[in-house]
C-alpha atoms as a PDB file:
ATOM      1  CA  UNK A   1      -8.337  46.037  -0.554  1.00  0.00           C
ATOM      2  CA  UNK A   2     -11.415  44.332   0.676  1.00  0.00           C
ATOM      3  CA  UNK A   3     -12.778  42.485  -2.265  1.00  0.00           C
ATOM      4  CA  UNK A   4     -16.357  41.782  -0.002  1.00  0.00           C
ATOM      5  CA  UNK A   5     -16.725  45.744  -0.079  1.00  0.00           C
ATOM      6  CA  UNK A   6     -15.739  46.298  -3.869  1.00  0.00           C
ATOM      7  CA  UNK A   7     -19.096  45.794  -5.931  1.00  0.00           C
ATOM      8  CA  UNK A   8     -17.744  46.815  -8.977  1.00  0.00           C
ATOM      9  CA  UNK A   9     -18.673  44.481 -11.810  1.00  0.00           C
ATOM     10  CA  UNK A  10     -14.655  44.387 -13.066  1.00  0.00           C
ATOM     11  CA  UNK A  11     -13.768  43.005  -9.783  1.00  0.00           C
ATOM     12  CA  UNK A  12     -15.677  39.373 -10.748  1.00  0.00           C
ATOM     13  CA  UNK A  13     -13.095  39.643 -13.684  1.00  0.00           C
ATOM     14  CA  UNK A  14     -10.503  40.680 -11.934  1.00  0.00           C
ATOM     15  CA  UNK A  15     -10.537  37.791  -9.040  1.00  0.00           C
ATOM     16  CA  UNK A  16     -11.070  35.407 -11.264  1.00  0.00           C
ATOM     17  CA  UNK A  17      -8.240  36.341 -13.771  1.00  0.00           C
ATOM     18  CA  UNK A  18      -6.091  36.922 -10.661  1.00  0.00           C
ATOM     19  CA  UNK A  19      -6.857  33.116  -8.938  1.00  0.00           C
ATOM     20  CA  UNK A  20      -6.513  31.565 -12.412  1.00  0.00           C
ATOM     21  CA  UNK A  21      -2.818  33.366 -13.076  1.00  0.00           C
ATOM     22  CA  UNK A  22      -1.728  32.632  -9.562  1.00  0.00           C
ATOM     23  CA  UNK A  23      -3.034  28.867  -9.775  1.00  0.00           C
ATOM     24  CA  UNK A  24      -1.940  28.813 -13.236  1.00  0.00           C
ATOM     25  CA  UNK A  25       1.860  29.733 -12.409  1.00  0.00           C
ATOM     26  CA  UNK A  26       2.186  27.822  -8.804  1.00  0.00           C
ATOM     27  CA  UNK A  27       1.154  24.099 -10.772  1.00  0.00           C
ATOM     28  CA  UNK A  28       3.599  25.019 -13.777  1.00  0.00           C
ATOM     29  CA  UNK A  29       6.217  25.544 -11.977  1.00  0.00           C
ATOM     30  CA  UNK A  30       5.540  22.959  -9.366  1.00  0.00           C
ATOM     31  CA  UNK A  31       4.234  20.238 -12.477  1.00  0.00           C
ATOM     32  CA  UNK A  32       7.493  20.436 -13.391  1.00  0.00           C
ATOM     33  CA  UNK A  33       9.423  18.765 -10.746  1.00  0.00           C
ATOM     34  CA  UNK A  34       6.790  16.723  -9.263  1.00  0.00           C
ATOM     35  CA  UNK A  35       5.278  13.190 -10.942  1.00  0.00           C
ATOM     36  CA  UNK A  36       1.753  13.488 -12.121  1.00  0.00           C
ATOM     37  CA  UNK A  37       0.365  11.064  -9.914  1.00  0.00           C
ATOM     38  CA  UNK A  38       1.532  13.084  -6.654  1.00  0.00           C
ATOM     39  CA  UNK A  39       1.140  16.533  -8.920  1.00  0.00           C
ATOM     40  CA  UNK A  40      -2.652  15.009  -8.745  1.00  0.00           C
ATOM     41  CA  UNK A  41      -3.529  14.725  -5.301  1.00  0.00           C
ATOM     42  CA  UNK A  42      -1.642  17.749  -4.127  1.00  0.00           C
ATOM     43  CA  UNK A  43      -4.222  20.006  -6.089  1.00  0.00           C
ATOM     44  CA  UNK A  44      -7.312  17.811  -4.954  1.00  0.00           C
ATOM     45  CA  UNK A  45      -6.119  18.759  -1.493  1.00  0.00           C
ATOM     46  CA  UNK A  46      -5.988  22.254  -2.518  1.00  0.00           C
ATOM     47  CA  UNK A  47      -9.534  21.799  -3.929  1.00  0.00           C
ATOM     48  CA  UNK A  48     -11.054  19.994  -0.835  1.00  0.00           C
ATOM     49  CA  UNK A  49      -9.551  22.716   1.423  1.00  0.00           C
ATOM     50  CA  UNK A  50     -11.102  25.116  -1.000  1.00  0.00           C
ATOM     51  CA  UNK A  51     -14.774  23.548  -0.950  1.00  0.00           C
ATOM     52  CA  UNK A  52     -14.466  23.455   3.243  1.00  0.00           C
ATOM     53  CA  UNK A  53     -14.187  26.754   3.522  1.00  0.00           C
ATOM     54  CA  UNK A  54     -17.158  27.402   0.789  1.00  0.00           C
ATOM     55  CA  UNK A  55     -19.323  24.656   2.948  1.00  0.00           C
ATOM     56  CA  UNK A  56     -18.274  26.618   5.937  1.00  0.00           C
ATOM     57  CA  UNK A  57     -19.293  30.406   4.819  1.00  0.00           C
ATOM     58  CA  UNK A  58     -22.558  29.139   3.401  1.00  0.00           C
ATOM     59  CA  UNK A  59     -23.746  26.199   6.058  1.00  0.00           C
ATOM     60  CA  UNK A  60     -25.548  28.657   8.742  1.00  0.00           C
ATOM     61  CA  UNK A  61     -27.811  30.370   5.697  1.00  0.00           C
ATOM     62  CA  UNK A  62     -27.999  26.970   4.263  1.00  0.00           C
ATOM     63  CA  UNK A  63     -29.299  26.022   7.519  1.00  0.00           C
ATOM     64  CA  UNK A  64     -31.523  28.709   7.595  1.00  0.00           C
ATOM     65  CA  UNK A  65     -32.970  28.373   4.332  1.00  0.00           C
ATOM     66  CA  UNK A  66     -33.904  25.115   5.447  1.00  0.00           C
ATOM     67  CA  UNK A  67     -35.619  25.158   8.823  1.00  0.00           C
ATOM     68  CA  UNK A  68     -37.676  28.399   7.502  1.00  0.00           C
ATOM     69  CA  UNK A  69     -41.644  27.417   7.718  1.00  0.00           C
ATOM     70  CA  UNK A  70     -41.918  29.436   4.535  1.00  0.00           C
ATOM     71  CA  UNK A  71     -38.816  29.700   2.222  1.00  0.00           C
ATOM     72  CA  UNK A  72     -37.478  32.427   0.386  1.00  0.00           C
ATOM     73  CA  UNK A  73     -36.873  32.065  -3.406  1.00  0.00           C
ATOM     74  CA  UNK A  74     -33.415  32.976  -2.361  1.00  0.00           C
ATOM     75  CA  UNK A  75     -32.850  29.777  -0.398  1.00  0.00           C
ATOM     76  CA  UNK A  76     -33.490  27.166  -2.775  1.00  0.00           C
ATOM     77  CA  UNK A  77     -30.239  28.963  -4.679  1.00  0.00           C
ATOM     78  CA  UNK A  78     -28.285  28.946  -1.008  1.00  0.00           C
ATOM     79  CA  UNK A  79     -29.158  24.978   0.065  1.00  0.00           C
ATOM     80  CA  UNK A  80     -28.531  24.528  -3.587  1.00  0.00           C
ATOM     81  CA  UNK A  81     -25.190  25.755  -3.719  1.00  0.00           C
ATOM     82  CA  UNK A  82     -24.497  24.145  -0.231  1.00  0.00           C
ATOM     83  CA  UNK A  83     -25.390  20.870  -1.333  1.00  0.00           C
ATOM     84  CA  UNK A  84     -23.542  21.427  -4.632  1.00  0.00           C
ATOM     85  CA  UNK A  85     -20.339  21.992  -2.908  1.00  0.00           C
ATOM     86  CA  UNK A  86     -21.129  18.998  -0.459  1.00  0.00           C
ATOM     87  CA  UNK A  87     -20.950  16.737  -3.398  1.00  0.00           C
ATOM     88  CA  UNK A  88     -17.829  18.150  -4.614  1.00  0.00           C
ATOM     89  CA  UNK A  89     -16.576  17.886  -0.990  1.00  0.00           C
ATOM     90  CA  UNK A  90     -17.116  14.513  -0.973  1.00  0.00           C
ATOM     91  CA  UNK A  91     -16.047  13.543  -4.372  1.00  0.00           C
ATOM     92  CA  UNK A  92     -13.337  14.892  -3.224  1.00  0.00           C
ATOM     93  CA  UNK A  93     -12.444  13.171  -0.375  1.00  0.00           C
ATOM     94  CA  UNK A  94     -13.514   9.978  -2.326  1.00  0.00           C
ATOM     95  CA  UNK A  95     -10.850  10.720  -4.956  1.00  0.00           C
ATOM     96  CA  UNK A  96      -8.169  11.606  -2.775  1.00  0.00           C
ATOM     97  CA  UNK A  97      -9.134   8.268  -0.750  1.00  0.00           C
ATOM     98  CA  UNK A  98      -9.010   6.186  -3.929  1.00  0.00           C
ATOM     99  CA  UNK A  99      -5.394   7.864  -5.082  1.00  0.00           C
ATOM    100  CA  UNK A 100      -3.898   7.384  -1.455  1.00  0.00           C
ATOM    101  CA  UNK A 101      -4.871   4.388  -1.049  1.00  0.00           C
ATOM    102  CA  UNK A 102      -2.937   2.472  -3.939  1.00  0.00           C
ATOM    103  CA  UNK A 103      -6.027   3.008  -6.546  1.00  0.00           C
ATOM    104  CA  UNK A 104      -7.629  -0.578  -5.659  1.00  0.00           C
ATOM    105  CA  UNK A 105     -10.567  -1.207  -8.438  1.00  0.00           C
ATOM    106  CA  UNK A 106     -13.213  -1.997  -6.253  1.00  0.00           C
ATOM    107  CA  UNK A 107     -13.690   1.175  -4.320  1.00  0.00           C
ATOM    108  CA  UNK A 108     -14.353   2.591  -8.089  1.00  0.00           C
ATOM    109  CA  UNK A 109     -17.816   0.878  -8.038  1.00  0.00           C
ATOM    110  CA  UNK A 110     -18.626   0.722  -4.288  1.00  0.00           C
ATOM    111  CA  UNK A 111     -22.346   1.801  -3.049  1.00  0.00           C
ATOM    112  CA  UNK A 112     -21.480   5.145  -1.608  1.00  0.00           C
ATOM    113  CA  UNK A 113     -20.403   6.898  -4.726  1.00  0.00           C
ATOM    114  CA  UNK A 114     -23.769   7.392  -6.425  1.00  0.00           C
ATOM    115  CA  UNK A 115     -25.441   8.969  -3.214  1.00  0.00           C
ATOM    116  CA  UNK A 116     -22.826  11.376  -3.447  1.00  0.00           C
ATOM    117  CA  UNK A 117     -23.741  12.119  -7.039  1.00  0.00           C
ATOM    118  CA  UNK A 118     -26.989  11.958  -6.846  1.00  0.00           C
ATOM    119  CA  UNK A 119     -26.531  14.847  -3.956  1.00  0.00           C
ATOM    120  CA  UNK A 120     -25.156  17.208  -7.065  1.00  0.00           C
ATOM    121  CA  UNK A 121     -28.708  16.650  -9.213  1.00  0.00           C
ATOM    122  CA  UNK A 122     -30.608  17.628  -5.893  1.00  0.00           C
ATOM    123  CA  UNK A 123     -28.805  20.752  -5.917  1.00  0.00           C
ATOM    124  CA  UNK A 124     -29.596  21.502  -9.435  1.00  0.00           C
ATOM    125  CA  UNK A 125     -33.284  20.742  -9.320  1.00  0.00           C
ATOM    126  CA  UNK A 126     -32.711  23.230  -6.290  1.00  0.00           C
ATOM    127  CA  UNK A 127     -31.122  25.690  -8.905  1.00  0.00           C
ATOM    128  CA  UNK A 128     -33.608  25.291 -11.989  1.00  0.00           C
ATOM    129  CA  UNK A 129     -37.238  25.385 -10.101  1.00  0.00           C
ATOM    130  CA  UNK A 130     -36.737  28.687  -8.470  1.00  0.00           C
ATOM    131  CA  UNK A 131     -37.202  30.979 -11.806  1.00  0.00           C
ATOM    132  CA  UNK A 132     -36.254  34.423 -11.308  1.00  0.00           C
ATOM    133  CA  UNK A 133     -34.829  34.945  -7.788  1.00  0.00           C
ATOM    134  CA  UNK A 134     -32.077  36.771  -8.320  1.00  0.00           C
ATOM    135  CA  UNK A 135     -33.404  40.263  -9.798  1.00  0.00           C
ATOM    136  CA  UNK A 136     -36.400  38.542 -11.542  1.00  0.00           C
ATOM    137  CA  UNK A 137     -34.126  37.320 -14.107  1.00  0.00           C
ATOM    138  CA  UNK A 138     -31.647  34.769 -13.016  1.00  0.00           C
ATOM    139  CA  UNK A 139     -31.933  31.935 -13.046  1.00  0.00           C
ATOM    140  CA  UNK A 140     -34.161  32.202 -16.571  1.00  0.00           C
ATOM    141  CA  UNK A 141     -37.199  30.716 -17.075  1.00  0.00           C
ATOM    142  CA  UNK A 142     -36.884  27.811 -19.261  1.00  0.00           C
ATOM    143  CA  UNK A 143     -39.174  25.090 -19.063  1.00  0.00           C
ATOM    144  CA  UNK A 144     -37.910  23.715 -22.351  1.00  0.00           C
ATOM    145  CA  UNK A 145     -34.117  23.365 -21.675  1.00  0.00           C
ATOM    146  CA  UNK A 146     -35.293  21.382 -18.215  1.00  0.00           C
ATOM    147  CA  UNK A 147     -37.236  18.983 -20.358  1.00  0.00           C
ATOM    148  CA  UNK A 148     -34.930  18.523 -22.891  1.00  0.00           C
ATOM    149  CA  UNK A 149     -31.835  18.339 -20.219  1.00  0.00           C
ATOM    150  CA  UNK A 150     -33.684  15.390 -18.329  1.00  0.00           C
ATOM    151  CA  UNK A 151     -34.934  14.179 -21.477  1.00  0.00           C
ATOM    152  CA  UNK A 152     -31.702  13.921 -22.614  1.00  0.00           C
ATOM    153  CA  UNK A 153     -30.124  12.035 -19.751  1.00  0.00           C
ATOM    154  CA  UNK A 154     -32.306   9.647 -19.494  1.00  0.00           C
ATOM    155  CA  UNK A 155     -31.917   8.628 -23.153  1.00  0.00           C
ATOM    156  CA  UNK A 156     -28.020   8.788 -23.028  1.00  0.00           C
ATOM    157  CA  UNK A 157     -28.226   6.455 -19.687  1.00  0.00           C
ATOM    158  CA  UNK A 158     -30.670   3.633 -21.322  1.00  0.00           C
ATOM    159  CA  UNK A 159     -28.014   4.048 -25.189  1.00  0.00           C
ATOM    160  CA  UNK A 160     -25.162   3.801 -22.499  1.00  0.00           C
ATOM    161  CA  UNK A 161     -27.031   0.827 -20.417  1.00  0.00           C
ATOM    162  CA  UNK A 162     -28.086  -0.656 -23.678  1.00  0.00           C
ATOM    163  CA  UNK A 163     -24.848  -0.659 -25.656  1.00  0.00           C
ATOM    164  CA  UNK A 164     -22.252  -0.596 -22.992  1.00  0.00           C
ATOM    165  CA  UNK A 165     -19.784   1.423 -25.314  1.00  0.00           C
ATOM    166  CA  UNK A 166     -15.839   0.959 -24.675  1.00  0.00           C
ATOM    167  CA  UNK A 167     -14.757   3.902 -24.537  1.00  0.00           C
ATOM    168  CA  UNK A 168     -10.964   2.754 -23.799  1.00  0.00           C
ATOM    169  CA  UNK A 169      -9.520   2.945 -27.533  1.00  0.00           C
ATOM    170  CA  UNK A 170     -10.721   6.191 -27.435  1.00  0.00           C
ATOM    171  CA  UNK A 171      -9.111   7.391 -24.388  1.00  0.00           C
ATOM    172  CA  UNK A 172      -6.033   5.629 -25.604  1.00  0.00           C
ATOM    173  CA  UNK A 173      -5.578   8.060 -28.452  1.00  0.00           C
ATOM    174  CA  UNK A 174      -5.805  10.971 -26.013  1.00  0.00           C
ATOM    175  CA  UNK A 175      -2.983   9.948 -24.316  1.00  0.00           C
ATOM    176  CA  UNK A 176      -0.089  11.624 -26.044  1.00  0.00           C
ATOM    177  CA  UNK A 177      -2.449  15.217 -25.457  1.00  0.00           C
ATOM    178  CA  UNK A 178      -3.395  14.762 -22.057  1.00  0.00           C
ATOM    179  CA  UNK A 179      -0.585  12.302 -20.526  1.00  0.00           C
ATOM    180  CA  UNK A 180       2.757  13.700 -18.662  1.00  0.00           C
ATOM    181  CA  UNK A 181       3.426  16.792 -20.082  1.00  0.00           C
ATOM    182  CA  UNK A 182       6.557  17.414 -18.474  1.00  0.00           C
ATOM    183  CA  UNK A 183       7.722  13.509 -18.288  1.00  0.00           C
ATOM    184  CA  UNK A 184       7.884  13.598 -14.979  1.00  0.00           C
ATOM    185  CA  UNK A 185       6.674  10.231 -14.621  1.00  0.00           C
ATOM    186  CA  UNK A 186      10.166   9.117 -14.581  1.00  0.00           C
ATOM    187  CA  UNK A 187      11.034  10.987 -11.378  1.00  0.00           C
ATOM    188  CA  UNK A 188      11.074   8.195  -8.687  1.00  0.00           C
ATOM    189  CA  UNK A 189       8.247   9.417  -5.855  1.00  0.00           C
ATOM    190  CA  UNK A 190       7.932   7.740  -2.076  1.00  0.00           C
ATOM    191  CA  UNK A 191      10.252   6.218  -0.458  1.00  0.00           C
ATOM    192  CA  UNK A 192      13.339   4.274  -1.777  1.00  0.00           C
ATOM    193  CA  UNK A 193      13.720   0.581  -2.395  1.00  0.00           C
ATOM    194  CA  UNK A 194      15.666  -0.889   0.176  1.00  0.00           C
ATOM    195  CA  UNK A 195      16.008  -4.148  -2.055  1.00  0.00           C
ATOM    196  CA  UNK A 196      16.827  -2.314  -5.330  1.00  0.00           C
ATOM    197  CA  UNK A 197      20.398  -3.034  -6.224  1.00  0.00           C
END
């Protein structure tokens, strides 16, 4: 079956039910016998490899969409979505970077991180000022929601600049809920100690 010839509205349901099950099954199973930490970076691979091949399908309209003299509505949602997936990209290989390389606390707060962010809220200004593109309805008109949405973050970042919550009790208590479901954390991972007795 070619899913890029099957229009069918039950066929959006039906990939995404499929991937999810599949995905779903393959970490159980695999969770199970491997410690969280390596359990981790395995699926960020997956994810990275993933978001390549997304950059890759969508770069030369992306491309396009850009160097036209006069854009099409359409290609503020196409550079959008590129750039979108360029920030996950990157995050991406950031995190994977940060895991591999012994999770040293510095590279949390180094300069390049935030460019890399701030890449993701280009992409959505990309995706919220082009009103009605796709079928004169999506994405809806809502002047109020932007407002509110910027509004909004730029409140919560001078409470969160002002007050410098810690959050770490907090996260504490999610532990038991969110920690090593399968205990796997006692597996030993790498290589063995050649000066363990």
């Amino acid at each position: 079956m070619n899913i890029y010839a099957d229009n069918r509205p039950e066929n959006i349901k039906s990939i995404i039910l499929w991937a999810a099950a599949l995905l779903f099954l393959g970490y159980t199973v695999i969770n199970a016998f491997v410690p969280n930490g390596e359990m981790v970076v395995y699926v960020r691979i997956l994810d990275v490899a993933a978001t390549a091949v997304a950059l890759w399908i969508f770069a030369k309209d992306a491309w396009i969409g850009v160097l036209r003299p006069v854009p099409k509505p359409r290609d503020f949602l196409i550079v959008g979505i590129w750039l979108k997936f360029l920030s996950a990209e990157l995050l991406g290989i950031y995190a994977l970077v940060y895991r591999l390389a012994g999770t040293p606390a510095w590279f949390l707060n180094n300069e390049l991180l935030s460019p890399i962010i701030l890449i993701s809220v280009i992409a959505v200004v990309l995706h919220v000022c082009t009103p009605g593109t796709i079928d004169g309805v999506v994405p809806r008109r809502n002047q109020y929601a932007l407002a509110i949405g910027f509004g909004a973050a730029v409140l919560i970042t001078g409470f969160m600049i002002a007050s410098k919550p810690d959050l770490q009790p907090y996260l504490e208590r999610t532990r038991p809920y969110i920690g090593d479901w399968f205990r796997t954390g006692e597996i030993p991972s790498g290589p063995p100690d050649p000066h363990a007795s």
